[in-house]
N, C-alpha and C. Protein backbone atom coordinates (compact mmCIF):
# COMPACT_ATOMS: atom_id res chain seq x y z
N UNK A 1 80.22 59.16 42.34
CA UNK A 1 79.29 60.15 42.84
C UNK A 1 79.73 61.53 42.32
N UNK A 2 78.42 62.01 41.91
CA UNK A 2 79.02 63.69 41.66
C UNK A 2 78.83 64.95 42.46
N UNK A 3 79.80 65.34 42.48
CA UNK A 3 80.24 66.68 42.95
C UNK A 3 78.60 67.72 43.29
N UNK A 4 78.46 68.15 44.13
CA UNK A 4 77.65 69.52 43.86
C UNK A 4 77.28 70.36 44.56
N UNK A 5 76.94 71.57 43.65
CA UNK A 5 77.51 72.80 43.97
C UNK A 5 76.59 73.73 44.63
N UNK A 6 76.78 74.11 45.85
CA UNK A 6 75.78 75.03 46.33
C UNK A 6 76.06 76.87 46.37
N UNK A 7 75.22 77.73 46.29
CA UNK A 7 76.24 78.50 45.99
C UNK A 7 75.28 79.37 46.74
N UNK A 8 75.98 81.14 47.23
CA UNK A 8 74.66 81.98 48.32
C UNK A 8 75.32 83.02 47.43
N UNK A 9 74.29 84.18 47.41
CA UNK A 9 74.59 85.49 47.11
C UNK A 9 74.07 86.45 47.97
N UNK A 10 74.95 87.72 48.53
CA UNK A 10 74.71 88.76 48.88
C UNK A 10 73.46 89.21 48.63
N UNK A 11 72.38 89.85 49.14
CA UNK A 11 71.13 90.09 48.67
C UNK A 11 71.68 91.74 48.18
N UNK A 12 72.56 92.21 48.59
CA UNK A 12 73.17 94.05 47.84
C UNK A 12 74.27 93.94 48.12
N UNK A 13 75.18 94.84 46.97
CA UNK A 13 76.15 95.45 47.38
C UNK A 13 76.24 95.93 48.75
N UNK A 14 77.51 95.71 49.54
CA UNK A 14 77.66 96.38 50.89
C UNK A 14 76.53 96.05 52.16
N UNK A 15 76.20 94.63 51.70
CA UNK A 15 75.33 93.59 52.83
C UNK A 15 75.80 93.81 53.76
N UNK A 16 75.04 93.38 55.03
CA UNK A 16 75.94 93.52 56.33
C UNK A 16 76.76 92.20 56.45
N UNK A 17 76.24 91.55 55.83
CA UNK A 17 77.13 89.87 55.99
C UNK A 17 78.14 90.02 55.11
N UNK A 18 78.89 89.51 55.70
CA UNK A 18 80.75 89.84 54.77
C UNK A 18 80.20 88.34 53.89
N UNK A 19 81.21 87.93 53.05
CA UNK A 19 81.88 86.75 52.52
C UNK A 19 82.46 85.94 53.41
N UNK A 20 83.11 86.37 54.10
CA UNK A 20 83.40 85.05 55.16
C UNK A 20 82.31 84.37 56.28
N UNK A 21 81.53 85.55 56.17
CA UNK A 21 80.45 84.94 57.14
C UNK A 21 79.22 84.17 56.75
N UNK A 22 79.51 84.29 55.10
CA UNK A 22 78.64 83.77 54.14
C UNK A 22 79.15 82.27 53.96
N UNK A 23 80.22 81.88 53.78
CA UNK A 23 81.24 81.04 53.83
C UNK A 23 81.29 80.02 54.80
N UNK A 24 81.07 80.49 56.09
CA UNK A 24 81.09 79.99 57.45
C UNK A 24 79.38 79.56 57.56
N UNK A 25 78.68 80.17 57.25
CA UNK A 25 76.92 80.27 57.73
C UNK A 25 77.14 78.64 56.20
N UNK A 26 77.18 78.11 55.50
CA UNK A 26 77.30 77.55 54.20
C UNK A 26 77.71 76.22 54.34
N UNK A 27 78.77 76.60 55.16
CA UNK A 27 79.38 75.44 55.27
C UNK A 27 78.92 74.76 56.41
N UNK A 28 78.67 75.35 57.44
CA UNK A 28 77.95 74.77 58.60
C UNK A 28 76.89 73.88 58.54
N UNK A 29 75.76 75.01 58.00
CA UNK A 29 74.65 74.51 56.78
C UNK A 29 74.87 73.21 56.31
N UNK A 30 75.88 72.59 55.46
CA UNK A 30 76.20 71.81 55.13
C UNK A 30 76.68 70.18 55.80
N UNK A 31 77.54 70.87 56.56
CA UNK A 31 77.87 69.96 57.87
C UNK A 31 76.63 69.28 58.68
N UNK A 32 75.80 70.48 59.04
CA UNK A 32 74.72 69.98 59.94
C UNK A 32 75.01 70.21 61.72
N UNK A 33 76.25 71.60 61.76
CA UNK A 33 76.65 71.89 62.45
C UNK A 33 76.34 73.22 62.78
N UNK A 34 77.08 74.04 63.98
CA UNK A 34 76.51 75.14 64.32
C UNK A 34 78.14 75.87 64.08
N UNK A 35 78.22 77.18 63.55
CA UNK A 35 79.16 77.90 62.84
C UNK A 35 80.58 77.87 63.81
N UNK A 36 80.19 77.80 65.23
CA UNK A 36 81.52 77.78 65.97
C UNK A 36 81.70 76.62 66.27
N UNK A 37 81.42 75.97 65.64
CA UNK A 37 81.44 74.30 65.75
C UNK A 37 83.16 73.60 64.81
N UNK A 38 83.14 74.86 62.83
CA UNK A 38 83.95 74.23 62.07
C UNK A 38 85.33 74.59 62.85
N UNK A 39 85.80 73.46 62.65
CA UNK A 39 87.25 73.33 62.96
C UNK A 39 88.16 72.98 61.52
N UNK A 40 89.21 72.82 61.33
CA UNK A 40 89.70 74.19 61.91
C UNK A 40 89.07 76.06 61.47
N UNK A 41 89.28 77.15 61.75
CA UNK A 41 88.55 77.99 61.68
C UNK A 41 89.05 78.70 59.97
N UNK A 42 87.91 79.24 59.87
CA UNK A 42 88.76 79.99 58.46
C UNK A 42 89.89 80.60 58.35
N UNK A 43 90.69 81.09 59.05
CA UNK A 43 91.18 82.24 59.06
C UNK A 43 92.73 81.27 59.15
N UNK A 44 92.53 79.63 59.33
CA UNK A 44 93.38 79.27 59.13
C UNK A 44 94.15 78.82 57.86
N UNK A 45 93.10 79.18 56.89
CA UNK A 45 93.28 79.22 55.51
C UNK A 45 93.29 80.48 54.43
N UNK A 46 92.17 81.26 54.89
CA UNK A 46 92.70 82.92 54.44
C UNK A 46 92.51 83.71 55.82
N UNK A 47 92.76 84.91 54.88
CA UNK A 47 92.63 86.00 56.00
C UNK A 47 90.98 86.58 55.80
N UNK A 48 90.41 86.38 56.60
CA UNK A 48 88.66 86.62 56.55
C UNK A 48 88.74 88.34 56.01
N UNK A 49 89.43 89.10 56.88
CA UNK A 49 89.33 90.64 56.29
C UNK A 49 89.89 90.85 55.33
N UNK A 50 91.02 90.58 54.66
CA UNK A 50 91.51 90.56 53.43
C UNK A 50 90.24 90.12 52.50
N UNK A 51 89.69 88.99 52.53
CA UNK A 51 88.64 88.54 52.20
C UNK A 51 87.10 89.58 51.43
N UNK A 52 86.92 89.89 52.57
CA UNK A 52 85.68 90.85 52.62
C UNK A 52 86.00 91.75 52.20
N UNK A 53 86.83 92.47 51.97
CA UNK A 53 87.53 93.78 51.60
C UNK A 53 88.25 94.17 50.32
N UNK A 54 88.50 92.98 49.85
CA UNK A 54 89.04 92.54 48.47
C UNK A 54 88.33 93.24 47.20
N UNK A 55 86.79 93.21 47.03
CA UNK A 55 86.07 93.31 46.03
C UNK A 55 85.27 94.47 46.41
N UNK A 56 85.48 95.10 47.66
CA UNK A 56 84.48 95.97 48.29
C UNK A 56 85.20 97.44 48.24
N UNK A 57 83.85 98.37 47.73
CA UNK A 57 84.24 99.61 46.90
C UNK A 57 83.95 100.55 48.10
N UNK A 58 84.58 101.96 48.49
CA UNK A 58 83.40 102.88 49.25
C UNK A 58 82.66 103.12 48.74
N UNK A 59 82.69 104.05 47.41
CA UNK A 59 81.94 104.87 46.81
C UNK A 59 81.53 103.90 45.52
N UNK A 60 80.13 104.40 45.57
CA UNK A 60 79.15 103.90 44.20
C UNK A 60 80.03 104.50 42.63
N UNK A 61 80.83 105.36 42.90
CA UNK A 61 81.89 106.12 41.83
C UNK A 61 83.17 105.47 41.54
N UNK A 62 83.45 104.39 42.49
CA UNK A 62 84.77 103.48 41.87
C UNK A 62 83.82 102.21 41.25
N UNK A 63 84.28 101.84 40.14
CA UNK A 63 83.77 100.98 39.44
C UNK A 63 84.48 99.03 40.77
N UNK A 64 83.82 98.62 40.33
CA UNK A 64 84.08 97.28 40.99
C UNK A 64 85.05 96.19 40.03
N UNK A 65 85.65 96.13 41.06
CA UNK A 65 86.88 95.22 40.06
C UNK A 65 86.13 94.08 39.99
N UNK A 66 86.70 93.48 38.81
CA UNK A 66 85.96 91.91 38.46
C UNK A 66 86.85 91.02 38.76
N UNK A 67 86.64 89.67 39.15
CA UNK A 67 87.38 88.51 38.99
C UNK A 67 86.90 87.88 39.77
N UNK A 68 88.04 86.61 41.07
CA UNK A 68 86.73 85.70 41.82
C UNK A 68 88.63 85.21 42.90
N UNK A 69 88.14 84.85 44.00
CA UNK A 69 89.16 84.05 44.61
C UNK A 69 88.72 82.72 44.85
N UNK A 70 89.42 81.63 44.54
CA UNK A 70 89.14 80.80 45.07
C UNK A 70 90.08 79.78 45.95
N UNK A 71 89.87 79.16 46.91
CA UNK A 71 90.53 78.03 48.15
C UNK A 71 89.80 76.59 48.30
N UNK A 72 90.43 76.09 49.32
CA UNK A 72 89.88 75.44 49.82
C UNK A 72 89.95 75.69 51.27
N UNK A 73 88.73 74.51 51.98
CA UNK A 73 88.65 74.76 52.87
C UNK A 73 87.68 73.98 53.43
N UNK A 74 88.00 72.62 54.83
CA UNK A 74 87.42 71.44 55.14
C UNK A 74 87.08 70.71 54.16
N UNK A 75 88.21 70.93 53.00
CA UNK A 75 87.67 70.01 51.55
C UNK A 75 86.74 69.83 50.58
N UNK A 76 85.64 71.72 50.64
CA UNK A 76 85.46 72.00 49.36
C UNK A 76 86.04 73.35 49.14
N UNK A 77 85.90 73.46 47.71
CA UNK A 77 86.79 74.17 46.77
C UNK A 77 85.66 75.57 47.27
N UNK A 78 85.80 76.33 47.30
CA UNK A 78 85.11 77.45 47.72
C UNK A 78 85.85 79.10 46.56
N UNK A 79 84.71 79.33 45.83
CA UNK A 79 84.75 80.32 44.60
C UNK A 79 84.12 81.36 44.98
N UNK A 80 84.98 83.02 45.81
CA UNK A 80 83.96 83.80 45.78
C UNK A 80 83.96 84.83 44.34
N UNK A 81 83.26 85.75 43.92
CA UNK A 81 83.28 86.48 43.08
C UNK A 81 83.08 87.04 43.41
N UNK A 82 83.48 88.79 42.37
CA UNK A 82 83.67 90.10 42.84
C UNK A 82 82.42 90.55 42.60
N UNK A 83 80.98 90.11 42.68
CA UNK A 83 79.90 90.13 42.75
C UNK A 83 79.14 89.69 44.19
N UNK A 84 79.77 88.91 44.92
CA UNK A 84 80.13 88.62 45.99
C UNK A 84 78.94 87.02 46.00
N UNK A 85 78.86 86.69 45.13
CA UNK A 85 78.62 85.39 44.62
C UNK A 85 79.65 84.22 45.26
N UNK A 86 78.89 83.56 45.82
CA UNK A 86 79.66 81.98 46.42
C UNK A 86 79.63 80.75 45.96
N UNK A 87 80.21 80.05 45.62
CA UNK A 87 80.00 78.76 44.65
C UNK A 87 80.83 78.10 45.81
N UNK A 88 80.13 77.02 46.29
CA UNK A 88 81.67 76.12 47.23
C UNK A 88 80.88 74.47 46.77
N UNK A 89 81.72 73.71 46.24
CA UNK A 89 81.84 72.38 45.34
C UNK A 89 81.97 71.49 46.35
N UNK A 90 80.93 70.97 46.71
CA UNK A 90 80.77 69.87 47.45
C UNK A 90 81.58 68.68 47.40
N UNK A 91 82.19 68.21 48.45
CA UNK A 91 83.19 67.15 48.87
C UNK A 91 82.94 66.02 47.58
């Protein structure tokens, strides 16, 4: 069976929805569960504010760093980018 990949994007820069909550809303989604449902919780694998804060600029005048983090987490591979692009690779 193959792998596949669902992925969400930020609708703007500086959304009100972080990355972790994008992450959490995704995976739930997935499950067929309700978000305070996943066990164990994210934060037991990263740090959710480290997270959100990572790729996120104040000012429209600092350029945005590029690159992507990726983990796991309830056993898919989960890819965010500094676009705030989500790729998480289905079990």
């Amino acid at each position: 069976m193959e792998a596949e990949t669902q992925t969400k994007t930020s609708p703007t820069a500086g959304s009100a929805e972080d990355p972790s909550m994008m992450i959490i809303d995704l995976i739930s989604d997935l499950e067929g569960v309700e978000p305070v449902e996943l066990s164990p919780p994210l934060y037991s694998v990263i740090e959710p504010q480290a997270l959100d804060t990572l790729f996120h600029s104040e000012t429209g005048d600092t350029p945005q760093p590029s690159g992507y983090v990726q983990f796991t987490y309830r056993g898919y591979e989960i890819r965010v980018q500094s676009d705030r692009e989500i790729a998480i690779l289905d079990r």
